[in-house]
PDB file of N, CA and C in Angstrom:
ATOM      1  N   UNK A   1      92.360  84.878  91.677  1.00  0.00           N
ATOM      2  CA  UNK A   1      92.844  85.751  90.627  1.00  0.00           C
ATOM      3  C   UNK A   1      93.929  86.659  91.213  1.00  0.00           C
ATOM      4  N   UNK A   2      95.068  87.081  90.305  1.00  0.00           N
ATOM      5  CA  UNK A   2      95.870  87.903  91.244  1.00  0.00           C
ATOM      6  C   UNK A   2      95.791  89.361  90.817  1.00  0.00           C
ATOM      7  N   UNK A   3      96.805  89.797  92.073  1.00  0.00           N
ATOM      8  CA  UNK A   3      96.291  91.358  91.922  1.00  0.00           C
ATOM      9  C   UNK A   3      96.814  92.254  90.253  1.00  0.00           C
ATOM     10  N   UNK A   4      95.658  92.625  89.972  1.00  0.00           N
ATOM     11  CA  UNK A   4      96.305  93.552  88.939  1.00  0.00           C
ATOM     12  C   UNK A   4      95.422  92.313  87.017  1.00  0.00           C
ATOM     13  N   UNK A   5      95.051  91.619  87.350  1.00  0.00           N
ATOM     14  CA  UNK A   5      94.710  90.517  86.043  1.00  0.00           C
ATOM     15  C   UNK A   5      93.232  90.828  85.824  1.00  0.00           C
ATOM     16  N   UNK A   6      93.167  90.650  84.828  1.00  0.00           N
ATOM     17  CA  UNK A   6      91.658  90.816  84.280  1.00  0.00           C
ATOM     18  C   UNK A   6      91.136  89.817  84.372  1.00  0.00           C
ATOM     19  N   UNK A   7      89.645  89.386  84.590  1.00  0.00           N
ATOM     20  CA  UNK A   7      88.909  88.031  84.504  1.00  0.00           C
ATOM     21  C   UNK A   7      87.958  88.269  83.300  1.00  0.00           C
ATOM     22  N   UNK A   8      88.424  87.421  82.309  1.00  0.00           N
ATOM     23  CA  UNK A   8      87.544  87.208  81.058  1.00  0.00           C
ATOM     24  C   UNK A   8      85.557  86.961  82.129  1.00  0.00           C
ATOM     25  N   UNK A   9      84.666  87.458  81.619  1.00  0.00           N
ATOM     26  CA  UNK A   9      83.699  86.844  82.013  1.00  0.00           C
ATOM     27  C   UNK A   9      83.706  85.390  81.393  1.00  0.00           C
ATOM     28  N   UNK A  10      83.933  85.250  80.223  1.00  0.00           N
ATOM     29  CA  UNK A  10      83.425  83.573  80.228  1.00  0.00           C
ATOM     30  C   UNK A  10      84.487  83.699  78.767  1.00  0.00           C
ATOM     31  N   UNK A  11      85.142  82.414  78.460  1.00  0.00           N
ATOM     32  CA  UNK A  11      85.829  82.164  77.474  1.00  0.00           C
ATOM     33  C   UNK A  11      85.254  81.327  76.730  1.00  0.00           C
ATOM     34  N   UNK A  12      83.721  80.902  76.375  1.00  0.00           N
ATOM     35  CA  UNK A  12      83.369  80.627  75.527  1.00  0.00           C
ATOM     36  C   UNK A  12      82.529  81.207  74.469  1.00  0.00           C
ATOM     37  N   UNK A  13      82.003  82.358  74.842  1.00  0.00           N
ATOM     38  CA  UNK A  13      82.203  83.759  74.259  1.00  0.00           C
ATOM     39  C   UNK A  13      82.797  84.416  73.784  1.00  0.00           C
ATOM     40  N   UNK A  14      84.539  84.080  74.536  1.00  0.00           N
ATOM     41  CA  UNK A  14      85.541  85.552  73.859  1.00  0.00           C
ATOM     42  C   UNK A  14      85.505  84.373  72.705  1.00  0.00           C
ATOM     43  N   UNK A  15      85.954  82.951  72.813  1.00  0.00           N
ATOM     44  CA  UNK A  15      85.542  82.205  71.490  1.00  0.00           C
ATOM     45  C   UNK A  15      84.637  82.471  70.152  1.00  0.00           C
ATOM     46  N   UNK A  16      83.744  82.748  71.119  1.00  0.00           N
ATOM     47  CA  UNK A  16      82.531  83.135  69.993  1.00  0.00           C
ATOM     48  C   UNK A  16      82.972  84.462  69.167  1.00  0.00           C
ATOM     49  N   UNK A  17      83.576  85.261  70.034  1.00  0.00           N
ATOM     50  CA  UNK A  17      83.810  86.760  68.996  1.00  0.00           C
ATOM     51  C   UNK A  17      84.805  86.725  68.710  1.00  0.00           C
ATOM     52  N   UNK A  18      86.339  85.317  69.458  1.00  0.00           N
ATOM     53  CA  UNK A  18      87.144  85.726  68.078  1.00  0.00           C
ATOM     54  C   UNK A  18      86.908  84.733  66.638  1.00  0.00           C
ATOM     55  N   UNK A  19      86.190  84.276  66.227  1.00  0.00           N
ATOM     56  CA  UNK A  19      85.329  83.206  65.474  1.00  0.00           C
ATOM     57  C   UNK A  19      85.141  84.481  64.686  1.00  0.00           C
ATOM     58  N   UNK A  20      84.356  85.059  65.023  1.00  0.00           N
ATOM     59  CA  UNK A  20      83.848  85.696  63.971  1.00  0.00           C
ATOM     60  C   UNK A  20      84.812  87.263  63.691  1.00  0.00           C
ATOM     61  N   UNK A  21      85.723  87.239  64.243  1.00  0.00           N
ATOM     62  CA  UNK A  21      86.731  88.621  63.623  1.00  0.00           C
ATOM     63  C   UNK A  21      87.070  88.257  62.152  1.00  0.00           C
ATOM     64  N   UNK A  22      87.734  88.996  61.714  1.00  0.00           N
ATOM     65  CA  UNK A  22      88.012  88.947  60.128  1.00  0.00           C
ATOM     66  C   UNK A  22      89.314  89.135  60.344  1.00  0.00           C
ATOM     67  N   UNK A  23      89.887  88.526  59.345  1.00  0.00           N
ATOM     68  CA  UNK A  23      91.613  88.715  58.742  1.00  0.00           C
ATOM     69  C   UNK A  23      92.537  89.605  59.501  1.00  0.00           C
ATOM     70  N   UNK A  24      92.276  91.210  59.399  1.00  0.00           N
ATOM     71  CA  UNK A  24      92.531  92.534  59.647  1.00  0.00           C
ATOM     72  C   UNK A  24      92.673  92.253  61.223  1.00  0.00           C
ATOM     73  N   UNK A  25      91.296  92.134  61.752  1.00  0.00           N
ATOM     74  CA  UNK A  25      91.199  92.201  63.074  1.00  0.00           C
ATOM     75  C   UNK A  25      92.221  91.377  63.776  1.00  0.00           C
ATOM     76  N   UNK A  26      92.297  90.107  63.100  1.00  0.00           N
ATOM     77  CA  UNK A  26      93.154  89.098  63.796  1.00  0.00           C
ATOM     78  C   UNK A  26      94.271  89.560  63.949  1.00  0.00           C
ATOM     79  N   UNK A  27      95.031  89.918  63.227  1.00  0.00           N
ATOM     80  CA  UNK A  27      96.669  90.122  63.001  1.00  0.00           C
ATOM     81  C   UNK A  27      96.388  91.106  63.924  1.00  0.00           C
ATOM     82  N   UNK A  28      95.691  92.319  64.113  1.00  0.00           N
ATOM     83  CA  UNK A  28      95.901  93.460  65.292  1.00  0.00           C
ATOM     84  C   UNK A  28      96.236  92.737  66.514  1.00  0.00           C
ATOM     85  N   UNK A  29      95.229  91.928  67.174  1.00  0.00           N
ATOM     86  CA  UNK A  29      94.767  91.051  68.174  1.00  0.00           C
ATOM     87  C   UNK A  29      95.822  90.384  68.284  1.00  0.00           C
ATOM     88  N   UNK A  30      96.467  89.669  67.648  1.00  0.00           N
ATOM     89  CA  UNK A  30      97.635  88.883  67.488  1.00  0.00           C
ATOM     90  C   UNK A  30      98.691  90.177  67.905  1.00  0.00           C
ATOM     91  N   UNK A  31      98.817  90.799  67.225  1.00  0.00           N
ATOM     92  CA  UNK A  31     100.063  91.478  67.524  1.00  0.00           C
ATOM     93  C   UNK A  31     100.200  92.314  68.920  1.00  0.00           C
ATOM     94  N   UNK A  32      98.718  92.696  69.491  1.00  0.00           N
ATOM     95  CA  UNK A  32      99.066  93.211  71.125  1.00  0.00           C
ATOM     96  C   UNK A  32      99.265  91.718  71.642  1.00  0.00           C
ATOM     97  N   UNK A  33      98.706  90.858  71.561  1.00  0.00           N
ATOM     98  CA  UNK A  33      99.448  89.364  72.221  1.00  0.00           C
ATOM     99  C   UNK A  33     100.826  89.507  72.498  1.00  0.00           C
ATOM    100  N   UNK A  34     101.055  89.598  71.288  1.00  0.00           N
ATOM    101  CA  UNK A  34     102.671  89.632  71.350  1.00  0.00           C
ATOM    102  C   UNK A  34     103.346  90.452  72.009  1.00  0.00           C
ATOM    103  N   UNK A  35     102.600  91.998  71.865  1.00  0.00           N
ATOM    104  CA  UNK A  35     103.312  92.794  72.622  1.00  0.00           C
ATOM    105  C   UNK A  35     103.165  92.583  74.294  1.00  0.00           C
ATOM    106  N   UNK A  36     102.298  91.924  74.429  1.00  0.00           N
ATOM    107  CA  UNK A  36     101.873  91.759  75.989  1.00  0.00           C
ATOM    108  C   UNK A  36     102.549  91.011  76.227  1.00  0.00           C
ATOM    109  N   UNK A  37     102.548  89.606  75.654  1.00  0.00           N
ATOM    110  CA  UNK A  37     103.538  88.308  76.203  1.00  0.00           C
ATOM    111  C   UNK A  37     104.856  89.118  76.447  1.00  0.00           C
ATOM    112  N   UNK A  38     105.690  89.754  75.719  1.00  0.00           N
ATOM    113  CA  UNK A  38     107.298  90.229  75.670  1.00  0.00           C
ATOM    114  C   UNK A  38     107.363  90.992  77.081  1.00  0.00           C
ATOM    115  N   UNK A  39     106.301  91.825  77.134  1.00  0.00           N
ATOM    116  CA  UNK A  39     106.058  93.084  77.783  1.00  0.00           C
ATOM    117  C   UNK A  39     106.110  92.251  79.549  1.00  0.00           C
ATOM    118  N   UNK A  40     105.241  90.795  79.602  1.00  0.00           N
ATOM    119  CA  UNK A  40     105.244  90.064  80.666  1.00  0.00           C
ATOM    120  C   UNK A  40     106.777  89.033  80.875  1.00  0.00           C
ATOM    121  N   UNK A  41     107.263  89.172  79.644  1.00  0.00           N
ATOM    122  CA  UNK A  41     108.475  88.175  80.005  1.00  0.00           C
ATOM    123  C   UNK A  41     109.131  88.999  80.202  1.00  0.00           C
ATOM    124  N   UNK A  42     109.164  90.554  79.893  1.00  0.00           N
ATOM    125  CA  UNK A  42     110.619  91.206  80.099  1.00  0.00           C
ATOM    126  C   UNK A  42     110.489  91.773  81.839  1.00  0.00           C
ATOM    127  N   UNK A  43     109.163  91.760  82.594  1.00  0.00           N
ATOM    128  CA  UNK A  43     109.143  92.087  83.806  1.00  0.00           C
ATOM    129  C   UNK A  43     109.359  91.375  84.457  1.00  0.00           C
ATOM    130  N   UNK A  44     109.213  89.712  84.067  1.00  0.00           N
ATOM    131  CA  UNK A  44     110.055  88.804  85.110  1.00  0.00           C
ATOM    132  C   UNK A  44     110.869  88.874  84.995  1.00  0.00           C
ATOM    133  N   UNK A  45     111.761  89.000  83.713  1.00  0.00           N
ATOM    134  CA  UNK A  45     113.044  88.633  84.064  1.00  0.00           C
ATOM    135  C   UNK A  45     113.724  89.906  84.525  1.00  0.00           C
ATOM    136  N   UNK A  46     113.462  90.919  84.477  1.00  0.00           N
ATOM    137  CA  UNK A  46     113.496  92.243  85.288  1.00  0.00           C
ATOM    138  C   UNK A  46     113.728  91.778  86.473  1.00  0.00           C
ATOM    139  N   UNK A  47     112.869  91.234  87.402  1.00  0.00           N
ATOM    140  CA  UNK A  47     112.440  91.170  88.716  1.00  0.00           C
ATOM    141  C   UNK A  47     113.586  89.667  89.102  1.00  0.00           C
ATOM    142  N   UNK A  48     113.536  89.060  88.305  1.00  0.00           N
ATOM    143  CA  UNK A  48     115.009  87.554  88.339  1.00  0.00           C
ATOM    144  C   UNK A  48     115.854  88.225  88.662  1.00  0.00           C
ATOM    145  N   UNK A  49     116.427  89.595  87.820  1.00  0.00           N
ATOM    146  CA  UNK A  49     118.073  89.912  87.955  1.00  0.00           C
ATOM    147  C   UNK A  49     118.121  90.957  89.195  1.00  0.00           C
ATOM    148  N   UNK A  50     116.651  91.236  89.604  1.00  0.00           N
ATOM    149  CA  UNK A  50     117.024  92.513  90.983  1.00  0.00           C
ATOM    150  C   UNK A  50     117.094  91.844  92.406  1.00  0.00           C
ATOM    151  N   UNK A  51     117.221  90.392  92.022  1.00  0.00           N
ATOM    152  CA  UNK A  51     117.241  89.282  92.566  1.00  0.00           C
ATOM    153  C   UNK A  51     118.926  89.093  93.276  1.00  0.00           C
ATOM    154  N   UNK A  52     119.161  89.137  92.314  1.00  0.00           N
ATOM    155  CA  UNK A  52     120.809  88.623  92.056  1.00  0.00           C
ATOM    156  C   UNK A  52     121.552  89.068  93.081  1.00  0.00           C
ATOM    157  N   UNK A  53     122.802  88.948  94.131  1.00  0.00           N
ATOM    158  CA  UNK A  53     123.654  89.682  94.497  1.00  0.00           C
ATOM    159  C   UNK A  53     124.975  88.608  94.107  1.00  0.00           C
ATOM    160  N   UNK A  54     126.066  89.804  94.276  1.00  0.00           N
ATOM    161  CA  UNK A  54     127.443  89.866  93.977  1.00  0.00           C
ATOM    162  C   UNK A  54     127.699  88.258  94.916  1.00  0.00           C
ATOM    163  N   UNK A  55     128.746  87.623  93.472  1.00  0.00           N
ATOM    164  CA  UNK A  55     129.001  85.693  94.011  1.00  0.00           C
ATOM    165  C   UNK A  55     127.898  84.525  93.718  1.00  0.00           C
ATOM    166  N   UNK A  56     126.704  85.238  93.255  1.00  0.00           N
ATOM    167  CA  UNK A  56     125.258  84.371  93.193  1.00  0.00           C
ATOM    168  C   UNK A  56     126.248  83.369  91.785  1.00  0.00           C
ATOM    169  N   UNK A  57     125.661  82.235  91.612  1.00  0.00           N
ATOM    170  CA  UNK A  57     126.190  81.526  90.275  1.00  0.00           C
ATOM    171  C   UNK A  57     124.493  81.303  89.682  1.00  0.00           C
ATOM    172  N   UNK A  58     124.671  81.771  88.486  1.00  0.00           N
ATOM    173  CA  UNK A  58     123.326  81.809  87.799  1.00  0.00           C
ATOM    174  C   UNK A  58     123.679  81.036  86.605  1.00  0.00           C
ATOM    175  N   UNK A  59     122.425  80.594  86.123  1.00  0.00           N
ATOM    176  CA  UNK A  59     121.956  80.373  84.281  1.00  0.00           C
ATOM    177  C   UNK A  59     120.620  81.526  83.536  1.00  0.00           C
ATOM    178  N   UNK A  60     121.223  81.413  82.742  1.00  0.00           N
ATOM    179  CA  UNK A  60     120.594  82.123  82.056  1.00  0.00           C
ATOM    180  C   UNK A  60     120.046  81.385  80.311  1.00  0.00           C
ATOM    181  N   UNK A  61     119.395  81.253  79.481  1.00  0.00           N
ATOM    182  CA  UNK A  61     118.774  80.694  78.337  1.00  0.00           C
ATOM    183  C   UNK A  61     119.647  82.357  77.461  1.00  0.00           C
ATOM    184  N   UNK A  62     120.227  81.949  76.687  1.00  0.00           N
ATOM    185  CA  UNK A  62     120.627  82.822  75.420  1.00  0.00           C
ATOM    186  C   UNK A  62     119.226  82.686  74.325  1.00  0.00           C
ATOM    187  N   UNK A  63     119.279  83.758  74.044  1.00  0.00           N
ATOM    188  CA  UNK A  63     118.469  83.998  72.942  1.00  0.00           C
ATOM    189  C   UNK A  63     118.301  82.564  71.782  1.00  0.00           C
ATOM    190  N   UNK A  64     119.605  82.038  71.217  1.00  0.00           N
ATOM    191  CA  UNK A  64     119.721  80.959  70.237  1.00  0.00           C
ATOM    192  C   UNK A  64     119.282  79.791  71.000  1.00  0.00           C
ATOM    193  N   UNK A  65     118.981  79.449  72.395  1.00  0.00           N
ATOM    194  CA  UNK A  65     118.496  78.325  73.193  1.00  0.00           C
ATOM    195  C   UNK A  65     119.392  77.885  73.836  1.00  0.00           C
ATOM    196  N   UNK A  66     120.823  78.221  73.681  1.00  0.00           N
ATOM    197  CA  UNK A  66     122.077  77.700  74.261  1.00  0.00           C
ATOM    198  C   UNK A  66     121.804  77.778  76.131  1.00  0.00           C
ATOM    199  N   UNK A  67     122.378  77.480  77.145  1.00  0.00           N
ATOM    200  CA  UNK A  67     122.588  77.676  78.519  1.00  0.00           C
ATOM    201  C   UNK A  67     123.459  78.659  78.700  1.00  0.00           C
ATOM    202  N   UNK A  68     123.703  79.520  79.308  1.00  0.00           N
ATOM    203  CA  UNK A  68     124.707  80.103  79.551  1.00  0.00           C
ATOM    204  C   UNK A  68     124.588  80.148  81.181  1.00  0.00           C
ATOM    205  N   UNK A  69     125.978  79.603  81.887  1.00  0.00           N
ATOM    206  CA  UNK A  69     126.006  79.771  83.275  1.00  0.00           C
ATOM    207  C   UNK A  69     127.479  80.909  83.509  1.00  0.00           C
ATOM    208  N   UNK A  70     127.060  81.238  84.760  1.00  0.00           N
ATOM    209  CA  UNK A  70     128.231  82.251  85.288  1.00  0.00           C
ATOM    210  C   UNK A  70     128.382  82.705  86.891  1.00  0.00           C
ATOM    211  N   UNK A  71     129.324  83.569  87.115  1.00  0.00           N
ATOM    212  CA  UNK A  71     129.127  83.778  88.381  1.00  0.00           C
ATOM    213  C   UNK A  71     128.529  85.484  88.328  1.00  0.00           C
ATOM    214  N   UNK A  72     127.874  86.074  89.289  1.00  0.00           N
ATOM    215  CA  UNK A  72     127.526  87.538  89.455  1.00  0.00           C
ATOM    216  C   UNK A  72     128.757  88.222  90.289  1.00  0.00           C
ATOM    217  N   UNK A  73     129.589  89.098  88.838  1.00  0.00           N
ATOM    218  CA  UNK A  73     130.935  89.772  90.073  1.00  0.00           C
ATOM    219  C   UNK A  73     130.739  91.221  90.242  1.00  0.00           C
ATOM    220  N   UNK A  74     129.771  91.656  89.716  1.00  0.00           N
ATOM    221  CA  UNK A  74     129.551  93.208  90.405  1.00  0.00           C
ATOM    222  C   UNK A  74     128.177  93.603  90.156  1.00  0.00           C
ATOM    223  N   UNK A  75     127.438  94.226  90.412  1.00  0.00           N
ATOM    224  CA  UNK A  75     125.887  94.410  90.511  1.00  0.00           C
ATOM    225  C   UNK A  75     125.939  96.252  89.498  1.00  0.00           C
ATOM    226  N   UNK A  76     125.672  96.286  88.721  1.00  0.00           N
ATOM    227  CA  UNK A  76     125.197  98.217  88.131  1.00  0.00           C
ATOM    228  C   UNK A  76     124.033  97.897  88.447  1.00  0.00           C
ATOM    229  N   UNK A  77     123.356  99.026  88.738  1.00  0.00           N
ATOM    230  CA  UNK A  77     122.304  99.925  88.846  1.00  0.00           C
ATOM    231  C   UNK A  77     121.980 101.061  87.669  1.00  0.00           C
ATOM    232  N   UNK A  78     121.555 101.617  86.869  1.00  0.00           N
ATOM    233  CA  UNK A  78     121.322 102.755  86.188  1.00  0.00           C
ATOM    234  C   UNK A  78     120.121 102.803  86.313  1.00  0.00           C
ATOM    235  N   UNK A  79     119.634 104.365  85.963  1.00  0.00           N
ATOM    236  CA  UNK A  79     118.273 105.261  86.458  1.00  0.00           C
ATOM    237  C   UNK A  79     118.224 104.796  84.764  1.00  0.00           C
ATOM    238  N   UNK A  80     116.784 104.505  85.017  1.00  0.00           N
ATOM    239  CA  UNK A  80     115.751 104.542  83.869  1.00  0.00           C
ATOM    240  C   UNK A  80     116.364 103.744  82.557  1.00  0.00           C
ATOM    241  N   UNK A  81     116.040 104.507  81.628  1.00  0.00           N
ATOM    242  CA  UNK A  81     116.737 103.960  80.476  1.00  0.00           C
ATOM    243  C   UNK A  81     118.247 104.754  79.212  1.00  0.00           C
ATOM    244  N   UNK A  82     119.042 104.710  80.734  1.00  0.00           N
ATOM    245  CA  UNK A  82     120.340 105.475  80.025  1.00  0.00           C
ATOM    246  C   UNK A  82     120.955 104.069  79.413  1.00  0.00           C
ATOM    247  N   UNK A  83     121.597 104.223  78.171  1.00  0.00           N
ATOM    248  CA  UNK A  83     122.635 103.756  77.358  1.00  0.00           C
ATOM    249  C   UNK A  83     124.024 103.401  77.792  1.00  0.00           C
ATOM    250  N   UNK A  84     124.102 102.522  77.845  1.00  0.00           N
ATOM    251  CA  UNK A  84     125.887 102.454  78.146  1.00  0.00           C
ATOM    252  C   UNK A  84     126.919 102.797  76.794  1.00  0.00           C
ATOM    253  N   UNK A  85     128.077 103.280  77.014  1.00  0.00           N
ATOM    254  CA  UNK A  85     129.117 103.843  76.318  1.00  0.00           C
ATOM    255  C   UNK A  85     128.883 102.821  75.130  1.00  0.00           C
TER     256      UNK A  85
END
């Protein structure tokens, strides 16, 4: 197991109780999914681009599914979550 992951005790159980949630419950349940999955894809790919240095030739997946390749010609840095102009 790696560091930092939860271990379900047994998944034929969490089966059993999501079986029996109702409507309401589901869509909640569903929707931290979602927020978790995004929340886990946006830290890899976080951790992909702190990767990168200046000349690297990368691909990248566009949002619409397209490829997009390029070269890396200058590296920013910004603190936290400032806005660009």
């Amino acid at each position: 197991m790696r560091p930092g992951s939860v271990q379900i005790v047994g998944r034929v159980p969490t089966v059993g109780v999501i079986k029996r949630l109702n409507e309401e419950d589901l869509l909640f349940l569903n929707r931290l999914n979602v927020e978790r999955l995004k929340l886990i894809s946006q830290v890899r790919a976080t951790t992909l681009i702190t990767r990168f240095t200046q000349g690297d030739r990368v691909g990248l997946q566009a949002p619409d599914g397209q490829m997009r390749e390029g070269m890396v010609r200058r590296l920013v840095q910004s603190a936290g979550d400032s806005q660009w102009p």
